[in-house]
Protein backbone atom coordinates (compact mmCIF):
# COMPACT_ATOMS: atom_id res chain seq x y z
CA UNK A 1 0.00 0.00 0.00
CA UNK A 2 1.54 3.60 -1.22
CA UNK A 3 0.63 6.80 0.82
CA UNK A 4 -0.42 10.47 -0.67
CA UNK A 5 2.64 12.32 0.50
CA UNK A 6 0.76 15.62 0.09
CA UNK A 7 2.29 17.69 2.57
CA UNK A 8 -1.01 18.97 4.29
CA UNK A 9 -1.83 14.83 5.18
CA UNK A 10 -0.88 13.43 8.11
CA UNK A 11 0.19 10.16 7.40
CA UNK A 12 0.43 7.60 10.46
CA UNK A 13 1.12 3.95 10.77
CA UNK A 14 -0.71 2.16 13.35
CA UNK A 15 1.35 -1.15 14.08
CA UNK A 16 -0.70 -3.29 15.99
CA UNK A 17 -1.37 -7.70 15.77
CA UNK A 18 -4.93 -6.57 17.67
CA UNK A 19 -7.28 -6.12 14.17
CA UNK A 20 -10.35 -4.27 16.24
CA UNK A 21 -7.57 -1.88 18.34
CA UNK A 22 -6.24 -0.79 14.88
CA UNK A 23 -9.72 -0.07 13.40
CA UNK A 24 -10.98 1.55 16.24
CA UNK A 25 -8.17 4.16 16.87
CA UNK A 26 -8.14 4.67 13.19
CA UNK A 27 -11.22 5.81 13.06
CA UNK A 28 -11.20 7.57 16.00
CA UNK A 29 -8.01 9.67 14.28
CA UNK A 30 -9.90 10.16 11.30
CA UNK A 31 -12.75 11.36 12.42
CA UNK A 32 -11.16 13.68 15.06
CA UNK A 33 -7.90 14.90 13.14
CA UNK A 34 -8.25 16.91 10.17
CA UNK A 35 -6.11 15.25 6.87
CA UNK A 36 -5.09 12.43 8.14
CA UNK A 37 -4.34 9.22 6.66
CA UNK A 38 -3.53 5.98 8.93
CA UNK A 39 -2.25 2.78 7.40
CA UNK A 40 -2.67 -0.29 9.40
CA UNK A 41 0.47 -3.20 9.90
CA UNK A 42 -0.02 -6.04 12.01
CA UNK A 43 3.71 -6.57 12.58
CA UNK A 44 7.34 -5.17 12.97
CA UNK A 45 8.10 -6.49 9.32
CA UNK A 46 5.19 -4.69 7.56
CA UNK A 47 5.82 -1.47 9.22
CA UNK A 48 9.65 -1.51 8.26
CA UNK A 49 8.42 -2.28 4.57
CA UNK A 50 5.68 0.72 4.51
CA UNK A 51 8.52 2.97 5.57
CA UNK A 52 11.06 1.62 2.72
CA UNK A 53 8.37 2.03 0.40
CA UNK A 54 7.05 5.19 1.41
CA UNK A 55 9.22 6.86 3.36
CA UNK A 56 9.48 8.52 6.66
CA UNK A 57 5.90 9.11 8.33
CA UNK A 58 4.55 11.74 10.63
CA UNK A 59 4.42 8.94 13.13
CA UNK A 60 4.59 5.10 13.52
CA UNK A 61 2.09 3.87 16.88
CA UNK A 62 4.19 0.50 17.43
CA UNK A 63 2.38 -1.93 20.02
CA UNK A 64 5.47 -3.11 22.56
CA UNK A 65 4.36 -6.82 21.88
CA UNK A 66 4.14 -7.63 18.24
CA UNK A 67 4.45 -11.62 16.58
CA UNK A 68 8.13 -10.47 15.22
CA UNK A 69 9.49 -8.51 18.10
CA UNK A 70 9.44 -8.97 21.66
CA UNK A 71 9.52 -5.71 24.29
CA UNK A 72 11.35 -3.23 22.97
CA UNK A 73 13.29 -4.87 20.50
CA UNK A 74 11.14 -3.59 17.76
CA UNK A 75 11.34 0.26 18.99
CA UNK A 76 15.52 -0.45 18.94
CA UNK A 77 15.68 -2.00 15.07
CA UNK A 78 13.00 0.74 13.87
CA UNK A 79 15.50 3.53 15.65
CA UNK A 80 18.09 2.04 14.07
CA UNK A 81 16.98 1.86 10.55
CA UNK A 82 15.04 4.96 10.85
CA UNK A 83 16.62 7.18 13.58
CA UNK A 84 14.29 10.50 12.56
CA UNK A 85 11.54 8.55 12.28
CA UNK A 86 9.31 9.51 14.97
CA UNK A 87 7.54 6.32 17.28
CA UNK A 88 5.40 6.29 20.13
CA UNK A 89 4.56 2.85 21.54
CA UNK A 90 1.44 1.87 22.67
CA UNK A 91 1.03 -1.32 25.10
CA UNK A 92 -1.50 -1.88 28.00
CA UNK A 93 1.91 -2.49 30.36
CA UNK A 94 2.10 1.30 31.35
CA UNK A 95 4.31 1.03 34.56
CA UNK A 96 6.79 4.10 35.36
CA UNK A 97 9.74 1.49 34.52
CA UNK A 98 7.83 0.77 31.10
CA UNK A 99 7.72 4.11 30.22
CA UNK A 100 11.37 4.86 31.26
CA UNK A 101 12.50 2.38 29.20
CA UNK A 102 10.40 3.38 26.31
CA UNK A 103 12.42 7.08 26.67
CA UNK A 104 15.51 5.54 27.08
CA UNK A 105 15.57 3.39 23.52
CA UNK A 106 14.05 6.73 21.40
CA UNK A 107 10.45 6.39 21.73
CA UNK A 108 9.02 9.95 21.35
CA UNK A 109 5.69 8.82 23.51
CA UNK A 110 3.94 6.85 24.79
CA UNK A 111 0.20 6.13 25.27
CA UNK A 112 -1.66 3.33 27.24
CA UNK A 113 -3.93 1.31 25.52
CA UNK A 114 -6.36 1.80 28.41
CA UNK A 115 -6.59 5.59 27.76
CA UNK A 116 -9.72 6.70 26.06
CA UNK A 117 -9.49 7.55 22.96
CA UNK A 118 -9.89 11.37 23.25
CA UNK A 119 -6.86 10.86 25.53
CA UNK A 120 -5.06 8.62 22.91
CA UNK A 121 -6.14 11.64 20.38
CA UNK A 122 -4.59 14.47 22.58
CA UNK A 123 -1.41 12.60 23.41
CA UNK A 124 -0.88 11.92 19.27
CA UNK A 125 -1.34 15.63 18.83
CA UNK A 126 1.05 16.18 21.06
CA UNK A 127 4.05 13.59 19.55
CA UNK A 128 3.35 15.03 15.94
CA UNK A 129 4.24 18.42 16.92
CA UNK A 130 7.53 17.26 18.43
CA UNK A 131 6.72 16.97 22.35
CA UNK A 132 7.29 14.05 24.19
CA UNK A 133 4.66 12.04 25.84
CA UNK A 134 5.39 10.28 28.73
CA UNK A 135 2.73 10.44 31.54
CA UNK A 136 4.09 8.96 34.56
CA UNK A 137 7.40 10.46 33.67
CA UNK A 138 8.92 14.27 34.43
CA UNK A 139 11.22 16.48 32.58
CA UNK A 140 13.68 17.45 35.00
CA UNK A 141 15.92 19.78 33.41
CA UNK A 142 16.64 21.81 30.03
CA UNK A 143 18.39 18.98 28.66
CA UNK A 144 15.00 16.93 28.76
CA UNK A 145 16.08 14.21 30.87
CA UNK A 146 13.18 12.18 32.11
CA UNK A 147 13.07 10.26 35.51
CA UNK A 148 10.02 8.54 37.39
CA UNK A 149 7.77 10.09 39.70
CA UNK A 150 9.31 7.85 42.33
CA UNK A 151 12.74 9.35 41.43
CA UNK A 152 11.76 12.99 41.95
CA UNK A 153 9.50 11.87 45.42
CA UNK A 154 12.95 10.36 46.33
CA UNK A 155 14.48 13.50 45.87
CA UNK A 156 11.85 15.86 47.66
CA UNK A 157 11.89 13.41 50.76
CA UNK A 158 15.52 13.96 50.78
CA UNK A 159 14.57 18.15 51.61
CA UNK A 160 14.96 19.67 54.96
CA UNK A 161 11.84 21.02 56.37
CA UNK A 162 12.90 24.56 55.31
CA UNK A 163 14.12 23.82 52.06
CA UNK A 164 10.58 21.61 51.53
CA UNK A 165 8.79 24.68 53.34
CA UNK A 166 10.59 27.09 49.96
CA UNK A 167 9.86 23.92 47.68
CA UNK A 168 5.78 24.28 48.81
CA UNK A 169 6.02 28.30 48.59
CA UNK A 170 7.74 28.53 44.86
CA UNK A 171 5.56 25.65 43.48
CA UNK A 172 2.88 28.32 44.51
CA UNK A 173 4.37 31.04 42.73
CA UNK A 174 5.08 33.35 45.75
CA UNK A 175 8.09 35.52 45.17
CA UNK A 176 10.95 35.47 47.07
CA UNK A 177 10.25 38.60 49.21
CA UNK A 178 6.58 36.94 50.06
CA UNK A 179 8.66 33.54 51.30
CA UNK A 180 10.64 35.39 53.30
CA UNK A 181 7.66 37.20 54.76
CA UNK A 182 6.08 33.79 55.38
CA UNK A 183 9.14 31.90 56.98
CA UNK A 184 10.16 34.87 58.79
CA UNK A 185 13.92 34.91 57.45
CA UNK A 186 15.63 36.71 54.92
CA UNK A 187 15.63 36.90 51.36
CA UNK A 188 19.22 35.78 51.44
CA UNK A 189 18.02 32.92 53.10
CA UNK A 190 15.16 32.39 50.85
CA UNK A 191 17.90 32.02 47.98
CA UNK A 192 20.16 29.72 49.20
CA UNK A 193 17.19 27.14 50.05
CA UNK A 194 16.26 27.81 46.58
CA UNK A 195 19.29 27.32 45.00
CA UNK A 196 19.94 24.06 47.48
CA UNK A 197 16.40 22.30 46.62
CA UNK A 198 17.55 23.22 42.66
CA UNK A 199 20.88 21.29 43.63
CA UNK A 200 19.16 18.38 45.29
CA UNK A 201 16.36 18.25 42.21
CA UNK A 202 19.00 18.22 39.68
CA UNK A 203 17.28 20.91 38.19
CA UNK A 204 18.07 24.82 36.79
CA UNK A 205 15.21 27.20 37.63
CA UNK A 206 12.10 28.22 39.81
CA UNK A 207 9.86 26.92 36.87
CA UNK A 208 10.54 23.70 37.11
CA UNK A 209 10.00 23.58 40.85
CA UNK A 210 6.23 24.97 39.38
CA UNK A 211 6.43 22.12 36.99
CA UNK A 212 7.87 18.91 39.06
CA UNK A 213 5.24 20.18 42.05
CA UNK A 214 2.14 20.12 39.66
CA UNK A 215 3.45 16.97 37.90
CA UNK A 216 3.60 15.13 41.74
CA UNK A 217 0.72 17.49 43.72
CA UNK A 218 -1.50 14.02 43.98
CA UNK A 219 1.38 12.37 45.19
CA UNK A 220 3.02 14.95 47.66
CA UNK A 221 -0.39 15.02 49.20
CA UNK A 222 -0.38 11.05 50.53
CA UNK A 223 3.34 11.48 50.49
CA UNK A 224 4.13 14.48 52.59
């Protein structure tokens, strides 16, 4: 099967052994993204061929378990042969170590298969204009690293109480003279607790304290 190329088509793969999964999200794509064409593989071999025939793709949606590949073996080979090609997996295994692996052998998402598929929908949007989708993973720091929710709780219980007290105040976006108000110390002090719970979180700025707190407020509520 050839593809339009037309540059206003989206043109996705959906790589999948699971016939009624394939048809569904398909349709569910077509119906909610505008120009878009979705060609459906079954395996790791039929998806390779589709891109030697037609080229690169706006994305390839590879299932993690496939009749030719096993776990991630599929993602690697596809990355190899294709490195720009752009892949998010999809699998119903959606653990935190699932999904770091996933980032750590090139996928540029992922999305559980039990997501709805308005979920599924948003999270494609997403990958195609070049973020990354990982949901029970956090960008850390500028250079995009990703590490579990369980990593970055790690980190946070590893705070003093003051440094978790300026941790609480810049995730709500209080400035430094307002901490310093609250805590009853100085601004000085305010900015060396900042610049210690930026050292401990491995991270470079006050918005990603916004961003990691947001990311983990369900979990620093049972947590802390």
């Amino acid at each position: 099967m050839s593809v339009n190329k037309d540059s206003s088509l989206i043109n996705i793969i959906i790589t999948d052994d699971h016939p009624l999964f394939r048809s569904a999200l398909k349709a569910a794509l077509e119906l909610s993204l505008d120009n878009v064409n979705c060609l459906e593989t079954s395996t790791l071999l039929e998806a390779e061929n589709q891109l030697i025939k037609n080229g690169l793709m706006d994305l390839l949606l590879l299932d993690l378990q496939l009749p030719d590949s096993n776990g991630f073996s599929g993602l690697v080979h596809l990355k190899n042969r294709f490195p720009t090609q752009k892949i998010a997996l999809i699998s119903a295994h959606d653990s935190q170590d699932v999904m770091q692996s996933a980032f750590d052998n090139g996928a540029n998402g992922f999305i559980s298969k039990s997501e709805d598929m308005q979920t599924m929908k948003t999270a494609i949007e997403k990958i195609l204009i070049g973020e990354a989708h990982f949901p029970n993973l956090v960008a850390k720091n500028d250079g995009g690293t990703l590490h579990t929710k369980n990593h970055l709780l790690e980190k946070i219980s590893e705070l003093t109480s003051k440094q978790y007290e300026v941790f609480h105040h810049c995730s709500g976006g209080l400035l430094n003279k307002q901490i310093a108000y609250e805590m009853h110390v100085t601004e000085a002090t305010v900015k060396a607790h900042i610049t210690a719970v930026m050292r401990k979180l491995e991270i470079n700025n006050r918005t990603q304290i916004v961003m990691i707190a947001n990311t983990l407020k369900d979990e620093l509520k049972t947590t802390f």
